[in-house]
PDB file of N, CA and C in Angstrom:
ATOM      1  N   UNK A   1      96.454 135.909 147.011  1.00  0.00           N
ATOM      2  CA  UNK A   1      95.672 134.893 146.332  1.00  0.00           C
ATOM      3  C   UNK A   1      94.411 134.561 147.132  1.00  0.00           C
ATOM      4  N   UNK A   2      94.235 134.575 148.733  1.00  0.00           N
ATOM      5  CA  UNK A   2      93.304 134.363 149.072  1.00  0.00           C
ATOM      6  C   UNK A   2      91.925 135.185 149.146  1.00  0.00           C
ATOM      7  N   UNK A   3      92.672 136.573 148.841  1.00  0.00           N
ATOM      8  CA  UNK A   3      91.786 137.943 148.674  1.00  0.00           C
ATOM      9  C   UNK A   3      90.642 137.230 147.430  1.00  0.00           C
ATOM     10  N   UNK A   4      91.625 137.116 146.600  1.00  0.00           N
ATOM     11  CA  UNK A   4      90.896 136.476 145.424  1.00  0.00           C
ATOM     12  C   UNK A   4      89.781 135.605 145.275  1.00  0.00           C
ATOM     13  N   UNK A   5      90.645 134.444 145.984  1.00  0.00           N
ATOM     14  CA  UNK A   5      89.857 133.269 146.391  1.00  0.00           C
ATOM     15  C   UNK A   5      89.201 132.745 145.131  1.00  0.00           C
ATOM     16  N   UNK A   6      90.061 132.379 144.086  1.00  0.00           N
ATOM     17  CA  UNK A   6      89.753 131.748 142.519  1.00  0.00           C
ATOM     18  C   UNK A   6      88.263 130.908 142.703  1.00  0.00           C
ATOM     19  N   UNK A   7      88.627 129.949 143.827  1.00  0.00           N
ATOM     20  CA  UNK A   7      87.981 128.573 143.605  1.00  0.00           C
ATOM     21  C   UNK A   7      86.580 128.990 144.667  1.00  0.00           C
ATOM     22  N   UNK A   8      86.712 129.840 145.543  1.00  0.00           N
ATOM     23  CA  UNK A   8      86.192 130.099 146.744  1.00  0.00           C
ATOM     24  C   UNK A   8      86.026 129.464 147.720  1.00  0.00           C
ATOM     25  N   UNK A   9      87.309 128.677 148.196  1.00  0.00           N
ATOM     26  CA  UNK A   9      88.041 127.772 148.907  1.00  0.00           C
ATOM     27  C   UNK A   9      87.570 128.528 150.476  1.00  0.00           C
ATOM     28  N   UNK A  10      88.252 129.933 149.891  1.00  0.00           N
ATOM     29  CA  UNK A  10      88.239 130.074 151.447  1.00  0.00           C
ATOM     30  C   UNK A  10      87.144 130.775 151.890  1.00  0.00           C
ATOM     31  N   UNK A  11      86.126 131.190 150.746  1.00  0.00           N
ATOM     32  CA  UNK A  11      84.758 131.371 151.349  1.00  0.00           C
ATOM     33  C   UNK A  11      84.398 130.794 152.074  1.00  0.00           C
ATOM     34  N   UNK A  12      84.454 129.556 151.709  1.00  0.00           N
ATOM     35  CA  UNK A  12      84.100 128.004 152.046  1.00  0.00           C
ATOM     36  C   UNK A  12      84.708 127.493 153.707  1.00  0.00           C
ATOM     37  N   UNK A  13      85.610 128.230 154.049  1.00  0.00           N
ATOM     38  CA  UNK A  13      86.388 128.359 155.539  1.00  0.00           C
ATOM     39  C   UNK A  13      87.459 127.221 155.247  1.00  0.00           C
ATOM     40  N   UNK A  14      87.725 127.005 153.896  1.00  0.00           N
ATOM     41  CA  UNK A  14      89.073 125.825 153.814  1.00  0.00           C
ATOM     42  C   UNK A  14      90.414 126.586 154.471  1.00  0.00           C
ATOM     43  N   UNK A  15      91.329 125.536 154.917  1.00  0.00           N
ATOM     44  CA  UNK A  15      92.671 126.380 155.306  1.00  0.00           C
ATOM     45  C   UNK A  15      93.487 127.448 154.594  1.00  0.00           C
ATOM     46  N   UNK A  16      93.237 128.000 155.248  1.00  0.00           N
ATOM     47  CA  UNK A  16      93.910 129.656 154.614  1.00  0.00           C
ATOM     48  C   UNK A  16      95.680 129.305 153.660  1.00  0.00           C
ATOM     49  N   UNK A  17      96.137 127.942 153.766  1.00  0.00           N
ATOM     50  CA  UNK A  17      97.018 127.503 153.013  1.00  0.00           C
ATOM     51  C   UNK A  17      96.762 127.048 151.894  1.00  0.00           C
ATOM     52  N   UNK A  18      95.619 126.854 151.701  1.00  0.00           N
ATOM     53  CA  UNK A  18      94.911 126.263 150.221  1.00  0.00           C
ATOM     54  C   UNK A  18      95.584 126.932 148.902  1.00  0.00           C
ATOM     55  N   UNK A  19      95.884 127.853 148.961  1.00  0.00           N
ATOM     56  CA  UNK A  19      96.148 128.705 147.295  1.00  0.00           C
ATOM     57  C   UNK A  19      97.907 128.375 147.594  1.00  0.00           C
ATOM     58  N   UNK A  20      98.922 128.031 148.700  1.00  0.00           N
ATOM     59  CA  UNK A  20      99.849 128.452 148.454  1.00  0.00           C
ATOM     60  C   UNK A  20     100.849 127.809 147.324  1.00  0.00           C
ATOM     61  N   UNK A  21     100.104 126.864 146.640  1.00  0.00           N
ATOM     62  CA  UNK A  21     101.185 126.309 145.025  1.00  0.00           C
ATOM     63  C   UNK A  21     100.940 127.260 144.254  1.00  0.00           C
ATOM     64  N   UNK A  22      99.646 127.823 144.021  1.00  0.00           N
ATOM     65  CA  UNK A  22      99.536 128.273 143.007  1.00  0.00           C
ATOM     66  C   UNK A  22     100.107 130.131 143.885  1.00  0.00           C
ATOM     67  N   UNK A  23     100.451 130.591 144.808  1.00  0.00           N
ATOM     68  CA  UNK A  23     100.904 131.885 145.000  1.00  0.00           C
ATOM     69  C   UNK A  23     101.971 131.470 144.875  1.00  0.00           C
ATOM     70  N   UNK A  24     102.931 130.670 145.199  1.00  0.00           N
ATOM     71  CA  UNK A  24     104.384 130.081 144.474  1.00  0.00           C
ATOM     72  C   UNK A  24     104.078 130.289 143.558  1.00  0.00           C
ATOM     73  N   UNK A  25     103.429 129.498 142.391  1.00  0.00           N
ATOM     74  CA  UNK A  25     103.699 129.818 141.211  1.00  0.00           C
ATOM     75  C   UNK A  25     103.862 131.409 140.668  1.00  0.00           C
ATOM     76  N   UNK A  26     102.727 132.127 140.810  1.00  0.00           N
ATOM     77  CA  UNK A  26     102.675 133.352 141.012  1.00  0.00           C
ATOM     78  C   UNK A  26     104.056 133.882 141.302  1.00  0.00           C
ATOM     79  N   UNK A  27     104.186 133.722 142.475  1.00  0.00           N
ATOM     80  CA  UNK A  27     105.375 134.782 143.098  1.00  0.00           C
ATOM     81  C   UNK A  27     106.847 134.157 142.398  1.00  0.00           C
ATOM     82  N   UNK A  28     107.370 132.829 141.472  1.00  0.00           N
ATOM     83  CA  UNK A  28     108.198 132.560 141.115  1.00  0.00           C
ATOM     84  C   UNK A  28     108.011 133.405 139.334  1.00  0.00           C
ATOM     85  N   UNK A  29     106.663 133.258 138.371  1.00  0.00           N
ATOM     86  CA  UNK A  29     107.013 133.998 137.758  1.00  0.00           C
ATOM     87  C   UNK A  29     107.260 135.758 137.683  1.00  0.00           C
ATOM     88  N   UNK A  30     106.329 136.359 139.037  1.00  0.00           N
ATOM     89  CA  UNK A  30     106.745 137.805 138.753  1.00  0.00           C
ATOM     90  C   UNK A  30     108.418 137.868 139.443  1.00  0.00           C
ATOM     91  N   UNK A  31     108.815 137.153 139.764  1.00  0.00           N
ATOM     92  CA  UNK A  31     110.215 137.251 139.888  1.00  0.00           C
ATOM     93  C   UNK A  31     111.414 137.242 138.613  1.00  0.00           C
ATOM     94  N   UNK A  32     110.755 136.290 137.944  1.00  0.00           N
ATOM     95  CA  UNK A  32     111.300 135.826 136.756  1.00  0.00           C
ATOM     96  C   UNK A  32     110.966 137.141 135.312  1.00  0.00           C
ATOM     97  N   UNK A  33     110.054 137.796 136.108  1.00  0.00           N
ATOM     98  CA  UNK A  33     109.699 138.768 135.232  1.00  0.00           C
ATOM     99  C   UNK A  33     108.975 138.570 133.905  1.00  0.00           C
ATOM    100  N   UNK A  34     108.104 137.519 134.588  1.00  0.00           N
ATOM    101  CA  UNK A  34     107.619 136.777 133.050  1.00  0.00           C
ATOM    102  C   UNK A  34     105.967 138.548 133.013  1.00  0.00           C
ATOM    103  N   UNK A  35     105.455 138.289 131.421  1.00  0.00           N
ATOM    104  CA  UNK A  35     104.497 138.948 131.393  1.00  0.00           C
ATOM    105  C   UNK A  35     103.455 138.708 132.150  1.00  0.00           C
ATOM    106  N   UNK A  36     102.257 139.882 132.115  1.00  0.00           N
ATOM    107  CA  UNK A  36     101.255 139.478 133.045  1.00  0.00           C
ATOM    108  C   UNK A  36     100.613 138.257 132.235  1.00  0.00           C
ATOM    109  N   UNK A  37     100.147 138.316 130.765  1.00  0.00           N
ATOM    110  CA  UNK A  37      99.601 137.187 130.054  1.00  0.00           C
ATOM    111  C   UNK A  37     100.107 135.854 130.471  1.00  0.00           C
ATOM    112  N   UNK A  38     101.116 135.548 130.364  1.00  0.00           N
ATOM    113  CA  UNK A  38     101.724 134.712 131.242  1.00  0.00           C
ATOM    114  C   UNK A  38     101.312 134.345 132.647  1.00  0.00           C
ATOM    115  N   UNK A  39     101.636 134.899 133.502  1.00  0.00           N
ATOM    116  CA  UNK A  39     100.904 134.512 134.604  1.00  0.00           C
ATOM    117  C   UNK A  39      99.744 134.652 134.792  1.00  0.00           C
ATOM    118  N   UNK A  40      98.600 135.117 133.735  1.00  0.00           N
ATOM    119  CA  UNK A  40      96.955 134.951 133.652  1.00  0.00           C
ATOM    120  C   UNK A  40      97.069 133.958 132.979  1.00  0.00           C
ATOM    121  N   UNK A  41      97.628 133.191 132.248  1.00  0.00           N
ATOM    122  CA  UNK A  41      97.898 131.787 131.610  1.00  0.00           C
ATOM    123  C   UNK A  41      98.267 130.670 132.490  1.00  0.00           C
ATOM    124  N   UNK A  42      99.170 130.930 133.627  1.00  0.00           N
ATOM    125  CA  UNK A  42      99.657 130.116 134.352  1.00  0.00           C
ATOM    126  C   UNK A  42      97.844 129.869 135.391  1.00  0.00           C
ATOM    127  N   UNK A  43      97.756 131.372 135.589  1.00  0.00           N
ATOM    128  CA  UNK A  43      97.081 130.695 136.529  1.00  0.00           C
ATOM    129  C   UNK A  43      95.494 129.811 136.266  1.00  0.00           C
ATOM    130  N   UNK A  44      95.124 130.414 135.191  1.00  0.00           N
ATOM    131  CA  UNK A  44      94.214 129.630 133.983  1.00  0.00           C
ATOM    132  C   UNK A  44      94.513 127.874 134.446  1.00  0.00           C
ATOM    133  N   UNK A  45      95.546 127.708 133.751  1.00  0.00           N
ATOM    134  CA  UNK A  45      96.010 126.557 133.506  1.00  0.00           C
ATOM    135  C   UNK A  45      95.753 125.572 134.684  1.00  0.00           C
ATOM    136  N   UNK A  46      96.414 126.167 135.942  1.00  0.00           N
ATOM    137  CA  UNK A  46      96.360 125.631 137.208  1.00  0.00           C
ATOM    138  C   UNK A  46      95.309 125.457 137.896  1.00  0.00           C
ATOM    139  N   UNK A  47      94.682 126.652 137.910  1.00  0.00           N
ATOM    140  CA  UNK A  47      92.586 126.055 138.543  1.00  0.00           C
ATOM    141  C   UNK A  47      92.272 125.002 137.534  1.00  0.00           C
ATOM    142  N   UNK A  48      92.473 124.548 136.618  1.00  0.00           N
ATOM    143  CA  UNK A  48      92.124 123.309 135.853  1.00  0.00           C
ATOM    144  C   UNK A  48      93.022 122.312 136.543  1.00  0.00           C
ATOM    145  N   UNK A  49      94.182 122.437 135.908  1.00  0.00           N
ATOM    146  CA  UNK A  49      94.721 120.744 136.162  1.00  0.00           C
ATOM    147  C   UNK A  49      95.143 120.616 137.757  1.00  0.00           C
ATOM    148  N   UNK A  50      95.271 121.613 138.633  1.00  0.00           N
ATOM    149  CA  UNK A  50      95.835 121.534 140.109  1.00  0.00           C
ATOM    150  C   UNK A  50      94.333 121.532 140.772  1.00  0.00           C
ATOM    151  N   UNK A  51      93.995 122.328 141.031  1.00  0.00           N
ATOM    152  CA  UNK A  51      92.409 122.621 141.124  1.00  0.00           C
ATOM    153  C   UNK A  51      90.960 121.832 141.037  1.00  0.00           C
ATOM    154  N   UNK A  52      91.017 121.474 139.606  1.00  0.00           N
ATOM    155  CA  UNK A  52      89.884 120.991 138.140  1.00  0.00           C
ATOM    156  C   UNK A  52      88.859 122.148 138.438  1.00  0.00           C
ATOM    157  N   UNK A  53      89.334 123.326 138.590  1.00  0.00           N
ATOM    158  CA  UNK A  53      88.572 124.235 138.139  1.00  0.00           C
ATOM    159  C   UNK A  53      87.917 124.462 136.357  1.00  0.00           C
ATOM    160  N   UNK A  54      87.345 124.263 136.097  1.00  0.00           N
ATOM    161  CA  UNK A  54      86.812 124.742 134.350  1.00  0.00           C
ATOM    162  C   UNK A  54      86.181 126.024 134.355  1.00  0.00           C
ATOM    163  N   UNK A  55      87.052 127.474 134.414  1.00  0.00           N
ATOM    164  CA  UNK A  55      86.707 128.738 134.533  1.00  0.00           C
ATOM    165  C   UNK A  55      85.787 128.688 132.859  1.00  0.00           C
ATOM    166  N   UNK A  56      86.375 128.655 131.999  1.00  0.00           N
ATOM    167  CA  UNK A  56      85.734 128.773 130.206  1.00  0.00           C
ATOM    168  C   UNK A  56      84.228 127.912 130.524  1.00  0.00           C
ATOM    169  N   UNK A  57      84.097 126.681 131.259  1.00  0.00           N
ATOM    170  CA  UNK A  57      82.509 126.452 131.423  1.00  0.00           C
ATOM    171  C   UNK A  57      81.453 126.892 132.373  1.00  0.00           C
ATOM    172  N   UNK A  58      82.027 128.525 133.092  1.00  0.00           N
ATOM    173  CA  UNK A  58      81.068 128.549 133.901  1.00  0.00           C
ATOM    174  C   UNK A  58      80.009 129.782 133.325  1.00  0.00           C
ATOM    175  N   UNK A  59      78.918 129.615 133.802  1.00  0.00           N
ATOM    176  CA  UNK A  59      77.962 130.371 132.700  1.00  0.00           C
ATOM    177  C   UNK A  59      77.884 132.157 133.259  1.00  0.00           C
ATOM    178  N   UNK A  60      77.434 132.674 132.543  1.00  0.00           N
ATOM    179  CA  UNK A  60      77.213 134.205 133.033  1.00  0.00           C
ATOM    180  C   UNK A  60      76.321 134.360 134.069  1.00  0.00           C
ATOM    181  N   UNK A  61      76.445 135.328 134.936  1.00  0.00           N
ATOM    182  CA  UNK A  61      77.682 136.460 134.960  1.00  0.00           C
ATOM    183  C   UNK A  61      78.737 136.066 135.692  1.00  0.00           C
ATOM    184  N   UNK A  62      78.631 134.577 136.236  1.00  0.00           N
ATOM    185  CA  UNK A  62      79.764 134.174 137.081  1.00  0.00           C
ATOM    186  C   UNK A  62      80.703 133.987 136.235  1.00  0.00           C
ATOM    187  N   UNK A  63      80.774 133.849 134.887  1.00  0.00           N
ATOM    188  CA  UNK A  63      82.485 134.016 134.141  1.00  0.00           C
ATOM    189  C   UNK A  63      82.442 135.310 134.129  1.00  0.00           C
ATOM    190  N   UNK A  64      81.808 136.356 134.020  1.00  0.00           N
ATOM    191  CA  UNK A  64      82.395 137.586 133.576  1.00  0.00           C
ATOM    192  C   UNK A  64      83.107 138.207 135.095  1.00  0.00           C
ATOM    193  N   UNK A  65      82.363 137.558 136.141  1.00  0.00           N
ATOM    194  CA  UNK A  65      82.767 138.244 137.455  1.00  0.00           C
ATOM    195  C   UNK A  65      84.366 137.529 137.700  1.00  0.00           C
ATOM    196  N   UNK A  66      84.212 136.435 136.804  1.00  0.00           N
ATOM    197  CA  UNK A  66      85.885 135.798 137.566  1.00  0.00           C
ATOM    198  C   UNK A  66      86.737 136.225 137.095  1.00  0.00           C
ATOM    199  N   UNK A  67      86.684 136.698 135.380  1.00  0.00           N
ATOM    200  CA  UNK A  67      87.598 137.036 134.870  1.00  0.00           C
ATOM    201  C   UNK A  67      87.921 138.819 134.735  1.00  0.00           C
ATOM    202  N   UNK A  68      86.776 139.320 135.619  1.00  0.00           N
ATOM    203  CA  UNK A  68      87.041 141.187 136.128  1.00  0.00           C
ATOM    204  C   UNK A  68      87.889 140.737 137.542  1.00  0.00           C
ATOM    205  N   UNK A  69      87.481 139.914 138.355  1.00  0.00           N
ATOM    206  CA  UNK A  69      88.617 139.537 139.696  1.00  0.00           C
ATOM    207  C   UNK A  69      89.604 138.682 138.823  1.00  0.00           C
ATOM    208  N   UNK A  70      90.157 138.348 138.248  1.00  0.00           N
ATOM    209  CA  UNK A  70      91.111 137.782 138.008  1.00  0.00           C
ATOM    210  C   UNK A  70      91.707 139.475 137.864  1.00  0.00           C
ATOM    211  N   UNK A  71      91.284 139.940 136.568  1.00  0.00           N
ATOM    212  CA  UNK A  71      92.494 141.068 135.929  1.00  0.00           C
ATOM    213  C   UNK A  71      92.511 142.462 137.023  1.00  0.00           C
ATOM    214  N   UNK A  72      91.652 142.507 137.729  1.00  0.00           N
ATOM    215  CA  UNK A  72      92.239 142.917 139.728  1.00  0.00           C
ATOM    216  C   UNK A  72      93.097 142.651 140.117  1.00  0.00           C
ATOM    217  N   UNK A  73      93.035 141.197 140.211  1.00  0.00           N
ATOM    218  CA  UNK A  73      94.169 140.436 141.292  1.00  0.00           C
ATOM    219  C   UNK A  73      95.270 140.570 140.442  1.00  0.00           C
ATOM    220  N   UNK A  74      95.446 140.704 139.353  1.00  0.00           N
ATOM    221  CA  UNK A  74      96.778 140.779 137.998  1.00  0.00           C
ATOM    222  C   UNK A  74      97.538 142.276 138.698  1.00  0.00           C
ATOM    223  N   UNK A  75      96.207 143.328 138.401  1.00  0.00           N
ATOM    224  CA  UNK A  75      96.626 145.134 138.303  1.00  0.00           C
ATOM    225  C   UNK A  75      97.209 145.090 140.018  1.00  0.00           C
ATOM    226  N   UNK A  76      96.355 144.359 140.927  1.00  0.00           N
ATOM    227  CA  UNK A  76      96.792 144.339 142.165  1.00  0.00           C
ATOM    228  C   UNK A  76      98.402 143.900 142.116  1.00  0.00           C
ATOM    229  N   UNK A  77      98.654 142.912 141.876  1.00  0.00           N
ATOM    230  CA  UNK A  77      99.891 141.974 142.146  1.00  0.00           C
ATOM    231  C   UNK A  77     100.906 142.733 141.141  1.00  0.00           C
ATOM    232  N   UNK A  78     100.372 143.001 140.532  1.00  0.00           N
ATOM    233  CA  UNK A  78     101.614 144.455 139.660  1.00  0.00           C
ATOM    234  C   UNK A  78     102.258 145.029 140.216  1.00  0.00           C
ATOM    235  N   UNK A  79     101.518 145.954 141.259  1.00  0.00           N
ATOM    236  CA  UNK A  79     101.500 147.213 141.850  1.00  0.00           C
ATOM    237  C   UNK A  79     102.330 147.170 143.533  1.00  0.00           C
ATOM    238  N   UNK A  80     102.774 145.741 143.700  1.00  0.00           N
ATOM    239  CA  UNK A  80     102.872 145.137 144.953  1.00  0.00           C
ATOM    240  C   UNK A  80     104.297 144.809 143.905  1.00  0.00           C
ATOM    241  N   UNK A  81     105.973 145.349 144.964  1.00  0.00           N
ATOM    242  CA  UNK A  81     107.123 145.277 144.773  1.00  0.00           C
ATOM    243  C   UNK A  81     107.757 144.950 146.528  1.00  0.00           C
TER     244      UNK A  81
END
């Protein structure tokens, strides 16, 4: 999650613990074996209300760049057993 860096927390030099609710969350649904939509939903959800990230209001090309690193970090976290 920090590879990622949704919020760019840790661009920012915030504590490298910053993402770990939302990599719990993460790591409790690919356990659960939920779909990837699902956990691109979860994590949607969570940069808003955990976060107050508003990914849907940020303007181009910075939405198109978040949501090509988001479905990375998805194909990445797939591929990782």
């Amino acid at each position: 999650m920090n590879e990622f860096d949704p919020c760019g927390l840790i661009a920012l030099e915030s504590p490298v613990d910053e993402y770990d609710y939302l990599t719990n969350k993460v790591l409790g649904l690919r356990h659960r074996k939920e779909s990837r939509e699902k956990i691109r939903e979860t994590i949607l959800f969570e940069l808003t209300d955990h976060f107050g990230e508003h990914i849907e209001s940020l303007e181009e090309p910075y939405k198109t760049k978040f949501f090509q690193a988001l479905d990375k970090f998805l194909d990445d976290s797939q591929n990782v057993d």
